[in-house]
N, C-alpha and C. Protein backbone atom coordinates (compact mmCIF):
# COMPACT_ATOMS: atom_id res chain seq x y z
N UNK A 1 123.64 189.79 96.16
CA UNK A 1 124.79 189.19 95.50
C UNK A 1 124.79 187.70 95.79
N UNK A 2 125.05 186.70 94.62
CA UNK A 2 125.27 185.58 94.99
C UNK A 2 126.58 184.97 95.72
N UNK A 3 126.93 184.10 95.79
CA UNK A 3 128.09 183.76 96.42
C UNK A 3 128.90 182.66 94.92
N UNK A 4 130.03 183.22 94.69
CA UNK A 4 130.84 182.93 93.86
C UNK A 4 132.05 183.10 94.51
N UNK A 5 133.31 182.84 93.17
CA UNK A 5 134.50 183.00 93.00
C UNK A 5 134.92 184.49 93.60
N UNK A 6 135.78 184.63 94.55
CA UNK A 6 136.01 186.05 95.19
C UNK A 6 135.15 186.56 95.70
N UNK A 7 134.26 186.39 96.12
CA UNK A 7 133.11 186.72 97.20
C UNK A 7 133.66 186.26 98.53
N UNK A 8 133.57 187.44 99.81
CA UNK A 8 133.63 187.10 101.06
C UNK A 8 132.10 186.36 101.64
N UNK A 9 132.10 185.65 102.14
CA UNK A 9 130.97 185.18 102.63
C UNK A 9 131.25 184.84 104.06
N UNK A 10 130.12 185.50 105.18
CA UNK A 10 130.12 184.86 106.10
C UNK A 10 128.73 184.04 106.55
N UNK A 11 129.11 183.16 107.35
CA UNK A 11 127.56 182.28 107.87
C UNK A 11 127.33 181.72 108.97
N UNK A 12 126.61 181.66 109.62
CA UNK A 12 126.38 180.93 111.30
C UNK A 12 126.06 179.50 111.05
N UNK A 13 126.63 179.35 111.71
CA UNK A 13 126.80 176.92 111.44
C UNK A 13 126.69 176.83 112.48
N UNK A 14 126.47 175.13 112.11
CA UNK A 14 126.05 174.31 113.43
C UNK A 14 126.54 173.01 112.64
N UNK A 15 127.87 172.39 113.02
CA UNK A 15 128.60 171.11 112.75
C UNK A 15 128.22 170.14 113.64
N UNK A 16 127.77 169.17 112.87
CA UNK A 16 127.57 167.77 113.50
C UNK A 16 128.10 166.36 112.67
N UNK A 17 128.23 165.64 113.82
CA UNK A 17 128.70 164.26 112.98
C UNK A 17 127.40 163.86 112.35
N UNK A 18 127.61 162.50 111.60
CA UNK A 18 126.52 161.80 111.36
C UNK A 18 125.50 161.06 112.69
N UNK A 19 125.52 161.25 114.17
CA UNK A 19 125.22 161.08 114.71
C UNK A 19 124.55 162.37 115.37
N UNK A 20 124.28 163.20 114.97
CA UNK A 20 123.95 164.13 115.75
C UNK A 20 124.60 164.64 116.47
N UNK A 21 125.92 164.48 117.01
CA UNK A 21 126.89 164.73 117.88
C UNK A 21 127.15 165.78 117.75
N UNK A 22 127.36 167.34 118.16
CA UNK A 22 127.82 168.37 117.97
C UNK A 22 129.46 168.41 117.88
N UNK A 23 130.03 169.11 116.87
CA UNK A 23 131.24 169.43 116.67
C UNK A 23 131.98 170.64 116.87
N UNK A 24 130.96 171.68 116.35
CA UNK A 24 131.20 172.79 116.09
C UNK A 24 129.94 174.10 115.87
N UNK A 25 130.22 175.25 116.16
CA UNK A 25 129.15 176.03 115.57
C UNK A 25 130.06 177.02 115.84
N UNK A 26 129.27 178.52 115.53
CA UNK A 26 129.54 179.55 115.66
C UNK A 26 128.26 180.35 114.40
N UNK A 27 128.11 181.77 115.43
CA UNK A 27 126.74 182.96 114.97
C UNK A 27 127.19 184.18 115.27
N UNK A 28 127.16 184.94 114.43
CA UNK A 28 127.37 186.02 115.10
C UNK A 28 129.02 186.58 114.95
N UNK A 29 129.76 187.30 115.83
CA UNK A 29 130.94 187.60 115.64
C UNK A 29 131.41 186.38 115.43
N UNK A 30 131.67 185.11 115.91
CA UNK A 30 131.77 183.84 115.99
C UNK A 30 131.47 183.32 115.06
N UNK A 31 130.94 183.31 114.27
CA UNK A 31 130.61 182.75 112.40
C UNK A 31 131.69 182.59 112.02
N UNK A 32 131.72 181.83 110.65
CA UNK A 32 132.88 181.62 109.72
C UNK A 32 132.73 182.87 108.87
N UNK A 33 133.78 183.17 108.20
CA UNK A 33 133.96 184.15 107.23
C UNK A 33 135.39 183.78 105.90
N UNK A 34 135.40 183.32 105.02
CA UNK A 34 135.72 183.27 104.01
C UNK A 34 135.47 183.56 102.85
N UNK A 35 136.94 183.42 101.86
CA UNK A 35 137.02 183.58 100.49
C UNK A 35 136.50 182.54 99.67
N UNK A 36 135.66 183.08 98.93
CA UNK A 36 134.73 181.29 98.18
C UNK A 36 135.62 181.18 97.32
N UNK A 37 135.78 179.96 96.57
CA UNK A 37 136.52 179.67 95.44
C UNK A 37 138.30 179.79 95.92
N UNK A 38 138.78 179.74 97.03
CA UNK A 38 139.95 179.57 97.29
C UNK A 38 140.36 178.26 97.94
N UNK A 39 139.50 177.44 98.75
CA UNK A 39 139.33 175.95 99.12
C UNK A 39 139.54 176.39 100.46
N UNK A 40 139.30 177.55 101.41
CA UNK A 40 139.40 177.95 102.29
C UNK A 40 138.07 176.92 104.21
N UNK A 41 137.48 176.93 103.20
CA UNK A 41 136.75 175.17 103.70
C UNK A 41 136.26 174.18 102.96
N UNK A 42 135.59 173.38 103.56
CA UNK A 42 136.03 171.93 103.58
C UNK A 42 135.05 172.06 101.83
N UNK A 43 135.96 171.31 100.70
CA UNK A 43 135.05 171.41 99.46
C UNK A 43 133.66 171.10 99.45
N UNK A 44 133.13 170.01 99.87
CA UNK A 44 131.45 169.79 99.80
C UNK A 44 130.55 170.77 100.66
N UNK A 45 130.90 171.66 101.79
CA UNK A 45 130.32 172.50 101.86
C UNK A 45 130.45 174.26 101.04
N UNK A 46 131.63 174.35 100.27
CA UNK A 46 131.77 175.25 99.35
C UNK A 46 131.13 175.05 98.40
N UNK A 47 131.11 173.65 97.59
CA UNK A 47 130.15 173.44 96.43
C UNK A 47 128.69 173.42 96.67
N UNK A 48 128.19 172.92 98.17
CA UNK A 48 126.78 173.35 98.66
C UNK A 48 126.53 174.94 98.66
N UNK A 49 127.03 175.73 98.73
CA UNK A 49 127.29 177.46 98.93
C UNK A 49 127.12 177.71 98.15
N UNK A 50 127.55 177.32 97.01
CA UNK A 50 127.86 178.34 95.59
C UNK A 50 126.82 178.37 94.76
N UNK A 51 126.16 180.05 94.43
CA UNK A 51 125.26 180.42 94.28
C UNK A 51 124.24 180.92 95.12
N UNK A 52 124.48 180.98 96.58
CA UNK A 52 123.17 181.13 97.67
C UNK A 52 123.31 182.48 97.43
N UNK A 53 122.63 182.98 98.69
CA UNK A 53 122.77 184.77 98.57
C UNK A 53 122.34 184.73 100.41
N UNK A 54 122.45 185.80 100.99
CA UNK A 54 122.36 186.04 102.01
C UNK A 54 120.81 185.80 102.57
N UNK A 55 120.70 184.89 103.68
CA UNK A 55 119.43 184.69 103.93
C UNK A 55 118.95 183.05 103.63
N UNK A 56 119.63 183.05 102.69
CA UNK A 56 119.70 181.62 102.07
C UNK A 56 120.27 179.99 103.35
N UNK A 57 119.48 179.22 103.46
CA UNK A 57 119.81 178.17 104.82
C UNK A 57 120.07 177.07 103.68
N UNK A 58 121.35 176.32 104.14
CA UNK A 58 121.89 175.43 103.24
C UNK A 58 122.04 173.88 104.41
N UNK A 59 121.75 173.17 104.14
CA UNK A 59 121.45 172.23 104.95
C UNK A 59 122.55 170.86 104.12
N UNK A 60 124.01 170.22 104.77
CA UNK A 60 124.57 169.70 103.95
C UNK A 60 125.21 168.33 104.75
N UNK A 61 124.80 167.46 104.12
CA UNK A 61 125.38 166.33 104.98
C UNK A 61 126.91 165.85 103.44
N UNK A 62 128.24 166.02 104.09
CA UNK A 62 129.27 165.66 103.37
C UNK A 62 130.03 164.20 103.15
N UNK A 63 130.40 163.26 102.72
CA UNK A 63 131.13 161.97 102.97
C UNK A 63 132.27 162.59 103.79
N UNK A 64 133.34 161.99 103.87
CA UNK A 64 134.66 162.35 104.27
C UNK A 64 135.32 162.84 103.45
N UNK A 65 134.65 162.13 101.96
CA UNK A 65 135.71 162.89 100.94
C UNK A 65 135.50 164.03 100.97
N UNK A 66 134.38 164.43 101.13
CA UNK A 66 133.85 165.89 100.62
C UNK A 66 134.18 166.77 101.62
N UNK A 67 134.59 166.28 102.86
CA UNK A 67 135.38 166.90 104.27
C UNK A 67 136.55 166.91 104.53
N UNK A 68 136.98 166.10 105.16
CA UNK A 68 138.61 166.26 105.63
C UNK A 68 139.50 165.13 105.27
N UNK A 69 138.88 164.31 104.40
CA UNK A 69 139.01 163.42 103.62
C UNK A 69 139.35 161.98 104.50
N UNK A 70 139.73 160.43 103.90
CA UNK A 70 139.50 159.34 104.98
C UNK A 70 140.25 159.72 105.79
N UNK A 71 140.02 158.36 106.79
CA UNK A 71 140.72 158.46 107.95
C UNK A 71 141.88 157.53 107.44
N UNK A 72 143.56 157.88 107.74
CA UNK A 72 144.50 157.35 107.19
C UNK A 72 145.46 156.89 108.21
N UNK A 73 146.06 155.88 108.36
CA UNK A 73 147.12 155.75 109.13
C UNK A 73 148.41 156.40 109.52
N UNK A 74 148.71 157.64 110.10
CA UNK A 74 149.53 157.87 109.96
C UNK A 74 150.88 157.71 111.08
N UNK A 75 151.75 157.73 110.88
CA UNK A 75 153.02 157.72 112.25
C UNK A 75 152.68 158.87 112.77
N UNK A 76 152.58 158.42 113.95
CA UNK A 76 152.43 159.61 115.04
C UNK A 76 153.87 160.42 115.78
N UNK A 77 154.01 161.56 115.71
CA UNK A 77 155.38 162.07 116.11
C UNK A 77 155.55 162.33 117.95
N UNK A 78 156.13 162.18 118.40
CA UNK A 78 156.33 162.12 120.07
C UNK A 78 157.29 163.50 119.65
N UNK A 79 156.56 164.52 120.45
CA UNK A 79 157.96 166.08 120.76
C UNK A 79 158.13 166.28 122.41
N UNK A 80 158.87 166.58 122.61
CA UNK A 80 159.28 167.19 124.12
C UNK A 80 158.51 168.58 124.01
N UNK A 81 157.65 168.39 124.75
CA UNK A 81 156.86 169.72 125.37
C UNK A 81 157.67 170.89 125.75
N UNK A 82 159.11 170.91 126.09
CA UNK A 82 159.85 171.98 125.97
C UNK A 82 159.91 172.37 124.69
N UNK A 83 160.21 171.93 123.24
CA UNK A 83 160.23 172.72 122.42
C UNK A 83 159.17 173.22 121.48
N UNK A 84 158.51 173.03 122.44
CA UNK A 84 157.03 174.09 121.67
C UNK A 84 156.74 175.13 122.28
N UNK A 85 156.87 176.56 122.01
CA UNK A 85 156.49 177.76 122.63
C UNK A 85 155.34 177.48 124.09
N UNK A 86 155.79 178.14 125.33
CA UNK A 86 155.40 177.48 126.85
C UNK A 86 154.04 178.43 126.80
N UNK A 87 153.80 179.33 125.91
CA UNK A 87 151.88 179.76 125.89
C UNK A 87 151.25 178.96 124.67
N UNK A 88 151.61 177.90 124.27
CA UNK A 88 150.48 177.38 123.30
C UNK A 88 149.58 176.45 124.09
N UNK A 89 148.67 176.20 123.79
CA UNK A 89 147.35 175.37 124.64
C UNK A 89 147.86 174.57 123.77
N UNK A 90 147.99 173.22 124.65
CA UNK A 90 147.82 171.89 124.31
C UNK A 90 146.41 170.74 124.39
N UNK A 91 145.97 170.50 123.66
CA UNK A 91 144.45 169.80 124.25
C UNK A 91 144.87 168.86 122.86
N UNK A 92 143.98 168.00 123.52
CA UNK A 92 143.73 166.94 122.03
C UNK A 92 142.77 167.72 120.92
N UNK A 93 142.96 167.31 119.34
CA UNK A 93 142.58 167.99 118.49
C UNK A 93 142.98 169.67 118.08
N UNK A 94 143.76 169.97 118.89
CA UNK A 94 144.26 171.39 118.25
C UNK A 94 145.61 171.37 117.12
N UNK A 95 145.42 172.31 116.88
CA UNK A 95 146.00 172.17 115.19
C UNK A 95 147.12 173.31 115.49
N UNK A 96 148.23 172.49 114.95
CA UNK A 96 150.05 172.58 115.41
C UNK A 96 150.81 173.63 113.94
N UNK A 97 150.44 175.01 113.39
CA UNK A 97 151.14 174.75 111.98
C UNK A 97 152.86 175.49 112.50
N UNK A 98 153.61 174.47 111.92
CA UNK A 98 155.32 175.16 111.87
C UNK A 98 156.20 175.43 110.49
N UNK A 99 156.98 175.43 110.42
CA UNK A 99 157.29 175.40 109.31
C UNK A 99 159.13 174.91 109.48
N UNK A 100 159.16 174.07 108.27
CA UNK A 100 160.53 173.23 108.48
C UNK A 100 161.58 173.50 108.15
N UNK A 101 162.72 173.55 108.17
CA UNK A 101 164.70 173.89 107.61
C UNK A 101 164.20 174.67 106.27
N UNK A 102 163.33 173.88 105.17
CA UNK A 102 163.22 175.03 104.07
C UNK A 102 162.32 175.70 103.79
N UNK A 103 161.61 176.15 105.13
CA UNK A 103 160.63 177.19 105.03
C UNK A 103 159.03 176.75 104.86
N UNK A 104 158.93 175.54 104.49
CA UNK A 104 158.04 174.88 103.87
C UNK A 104 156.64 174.75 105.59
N UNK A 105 155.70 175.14 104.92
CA UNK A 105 154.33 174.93 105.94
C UNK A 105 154.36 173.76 106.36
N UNK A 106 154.15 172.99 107.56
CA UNK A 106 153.69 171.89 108.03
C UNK A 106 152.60 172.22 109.06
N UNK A 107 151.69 171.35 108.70
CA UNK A 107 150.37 171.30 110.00
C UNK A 107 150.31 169.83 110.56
N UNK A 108 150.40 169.77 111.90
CA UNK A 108 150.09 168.55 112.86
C UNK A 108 149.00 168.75 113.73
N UNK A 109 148.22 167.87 114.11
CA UNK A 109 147.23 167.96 115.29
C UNK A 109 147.65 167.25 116.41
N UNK A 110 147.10 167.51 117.08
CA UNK A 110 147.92 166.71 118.49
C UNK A 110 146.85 166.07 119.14
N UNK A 111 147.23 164.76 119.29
CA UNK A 111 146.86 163.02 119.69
C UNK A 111 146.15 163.37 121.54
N UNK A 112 147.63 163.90 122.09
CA UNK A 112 147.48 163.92 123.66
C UNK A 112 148.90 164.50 123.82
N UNK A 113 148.84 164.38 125.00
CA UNK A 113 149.80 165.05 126.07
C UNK A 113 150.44 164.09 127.03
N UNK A 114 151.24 163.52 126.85
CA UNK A 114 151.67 162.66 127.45
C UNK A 114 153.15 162.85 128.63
N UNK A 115 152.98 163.54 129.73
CA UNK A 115 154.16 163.98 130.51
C UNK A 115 154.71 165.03 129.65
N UNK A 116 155.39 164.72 129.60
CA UNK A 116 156.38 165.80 128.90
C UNK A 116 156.76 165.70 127.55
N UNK A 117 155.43 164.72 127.13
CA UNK A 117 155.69 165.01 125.60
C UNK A 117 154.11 165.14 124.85
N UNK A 118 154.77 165.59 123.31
CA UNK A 118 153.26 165.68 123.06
C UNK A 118 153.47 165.10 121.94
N UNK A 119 151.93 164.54 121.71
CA UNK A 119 152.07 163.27 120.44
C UNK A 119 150.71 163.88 119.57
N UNK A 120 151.77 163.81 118.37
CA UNK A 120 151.43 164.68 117.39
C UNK A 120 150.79 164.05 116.29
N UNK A 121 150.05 164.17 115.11
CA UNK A 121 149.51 163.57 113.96
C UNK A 121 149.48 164.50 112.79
N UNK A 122 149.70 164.21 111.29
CA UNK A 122 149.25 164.84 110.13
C UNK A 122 147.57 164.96 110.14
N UNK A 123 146.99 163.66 110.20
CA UNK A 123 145.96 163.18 110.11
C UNK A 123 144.55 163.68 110.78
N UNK A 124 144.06 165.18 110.02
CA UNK A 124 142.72 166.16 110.95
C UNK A 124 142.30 165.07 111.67
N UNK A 125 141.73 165.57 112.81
CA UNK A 125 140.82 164.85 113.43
C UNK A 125 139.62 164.78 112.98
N UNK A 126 138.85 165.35 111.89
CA UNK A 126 137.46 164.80 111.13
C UNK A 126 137.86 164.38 110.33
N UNK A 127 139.22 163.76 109.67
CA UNK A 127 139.13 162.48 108.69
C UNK A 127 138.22 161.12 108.97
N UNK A 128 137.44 160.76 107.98
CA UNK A 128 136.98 159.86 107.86
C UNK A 128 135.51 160.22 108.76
N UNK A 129 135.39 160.92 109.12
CA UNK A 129 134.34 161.43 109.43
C UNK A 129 133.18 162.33 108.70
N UNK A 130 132.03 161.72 108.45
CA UNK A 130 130.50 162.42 107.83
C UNK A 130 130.25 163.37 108.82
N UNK A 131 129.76 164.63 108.05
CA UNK A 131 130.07 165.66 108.67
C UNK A 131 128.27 166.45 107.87
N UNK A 132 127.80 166.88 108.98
CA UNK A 132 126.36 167.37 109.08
C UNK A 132 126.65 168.93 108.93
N UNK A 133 126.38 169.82 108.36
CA UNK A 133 126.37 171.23 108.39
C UNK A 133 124.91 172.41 108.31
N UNK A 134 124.54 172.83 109.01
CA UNK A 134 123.54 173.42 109.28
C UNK A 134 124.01 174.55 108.98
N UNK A 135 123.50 175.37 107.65
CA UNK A 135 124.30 176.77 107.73
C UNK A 135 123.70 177.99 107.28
N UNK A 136 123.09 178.96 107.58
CA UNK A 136 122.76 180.52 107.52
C UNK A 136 123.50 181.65 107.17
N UNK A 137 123.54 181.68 105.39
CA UNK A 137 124.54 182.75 104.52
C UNK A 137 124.00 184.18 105.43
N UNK A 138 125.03 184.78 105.89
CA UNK A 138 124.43 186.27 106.78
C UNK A 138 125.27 187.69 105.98
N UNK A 139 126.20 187.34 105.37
CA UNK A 139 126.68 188.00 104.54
C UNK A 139 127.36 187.63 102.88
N UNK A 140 127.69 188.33 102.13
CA UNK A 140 128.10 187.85 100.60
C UNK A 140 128.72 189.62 100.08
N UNK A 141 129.64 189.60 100.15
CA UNK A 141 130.26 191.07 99.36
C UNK A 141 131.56 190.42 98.51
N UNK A 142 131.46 191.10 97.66
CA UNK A 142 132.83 191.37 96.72
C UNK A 142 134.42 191.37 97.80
N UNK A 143 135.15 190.62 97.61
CA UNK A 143 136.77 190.77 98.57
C UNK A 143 137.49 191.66 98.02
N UNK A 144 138.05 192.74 98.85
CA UNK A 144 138.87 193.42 98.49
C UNK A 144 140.10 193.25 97.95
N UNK A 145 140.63 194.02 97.60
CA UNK A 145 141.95 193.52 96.92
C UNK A 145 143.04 193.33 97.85
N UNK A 146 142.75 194.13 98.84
CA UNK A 146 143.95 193.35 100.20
C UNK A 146 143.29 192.23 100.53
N UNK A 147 141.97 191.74 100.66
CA UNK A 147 141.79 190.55 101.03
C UNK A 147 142.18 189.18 100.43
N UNK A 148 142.40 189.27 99.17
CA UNK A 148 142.72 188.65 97.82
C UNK A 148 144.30 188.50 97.90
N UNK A 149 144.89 189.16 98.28
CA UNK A 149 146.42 189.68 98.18
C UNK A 149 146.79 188.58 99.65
N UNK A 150 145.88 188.95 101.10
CA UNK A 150 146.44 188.39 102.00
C UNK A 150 145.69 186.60 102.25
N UNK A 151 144.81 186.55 101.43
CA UNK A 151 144.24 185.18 101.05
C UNK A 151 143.54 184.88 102.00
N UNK A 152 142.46 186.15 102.54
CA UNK A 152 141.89 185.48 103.60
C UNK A 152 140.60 186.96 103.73
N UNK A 153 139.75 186.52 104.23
CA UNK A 153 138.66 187.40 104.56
C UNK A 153 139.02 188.32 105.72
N UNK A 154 139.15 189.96 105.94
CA UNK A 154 139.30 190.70 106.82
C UNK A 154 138.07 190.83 107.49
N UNK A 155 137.03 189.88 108.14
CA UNK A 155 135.78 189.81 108.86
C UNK A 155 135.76 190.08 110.18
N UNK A 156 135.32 190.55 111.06
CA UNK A 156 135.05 190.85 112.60
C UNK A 156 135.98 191.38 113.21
N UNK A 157 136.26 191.22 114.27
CA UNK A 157 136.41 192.09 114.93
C UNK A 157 138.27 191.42 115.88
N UNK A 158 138.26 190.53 115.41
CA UNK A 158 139.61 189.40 115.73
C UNK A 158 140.22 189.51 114.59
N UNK A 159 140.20 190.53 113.69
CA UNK A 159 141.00 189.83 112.45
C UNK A 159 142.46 191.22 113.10
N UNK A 160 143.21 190.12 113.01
CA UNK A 160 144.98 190.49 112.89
C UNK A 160 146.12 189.92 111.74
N UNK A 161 147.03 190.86 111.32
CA UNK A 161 148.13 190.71 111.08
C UNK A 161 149.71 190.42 111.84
């Protein structure tokens, strides 16, 4: 099967900057697993994907646009570390999603940790960043219709509701 529109696909990567710098990987239970054609990652490596088939090694160097798009200025938010749930890991670069008075999704990443507060950003941390992708299609099936319904690939062995 190729990899299209509603196809689950999973693949073992190896993320790097334009420097060779390692970012990211994962093989194995640890692979990515997504819905193609939902924008579920970053677009220039979905449009590199589309059409492979399992077995298939896709080798993709992206701009920023084609990643997490530029790097932008944004106001940075200062919160009191009390009102963020006392088991969330705080580290720089982890990704904050809440949702506001009208229900509405918000995602922040977080800057640092500063005493007792934590300083927050809209702005991914690979904005504006060229982004290297080393990647090995290991699976390609048809998504089920609960997968479609819950907008997300039911893959390995971590997947919860």
């Amino acid at each position: 099967m190729q990899i299209a529109a509603g196809a689950v696909v999973v693949f073992d990567y190896v993320l790097t900057d334009s420097d060779d710098h390692p970012i990211d990987s994962g093989s194995g239970p640890s692979g990515m697993a997504y819905i193609h054609g939902q924008g579920q990652i970053v677009p220039g490596l979905e449009k590199a994907l589309d059409g492979k088939s399992v077995g298939d090694r896709v080798q993709a160097v992206l701009s920023p646009e084609e990643g997490y798009g530029p790097e932008e200025e944004q106001d940075e938010v200062r919160v009191p570390r009390a009102d963020l749930p006392p088991d969330l890991e705080l580290e720089a670069g982890a990704e904050l999603v809440g949702t506001d008075d009208e229900g509405e999704s918000d995602t922040f990443w977080v800057v640092e940790v500063e005493g007792d507060e934590v300083v927050l950003t809209r702005t991914h941390p690979l904005a504006g960043v060229t982004l290297k992708f080393d990647v090995t299609v290991t699976k390609v099936r048809a998504a089920t219709e609960e997968e479609l319904e819950h907008g997300h690939a039911h893959e390995g062995e971590d997947h919860h509701h």
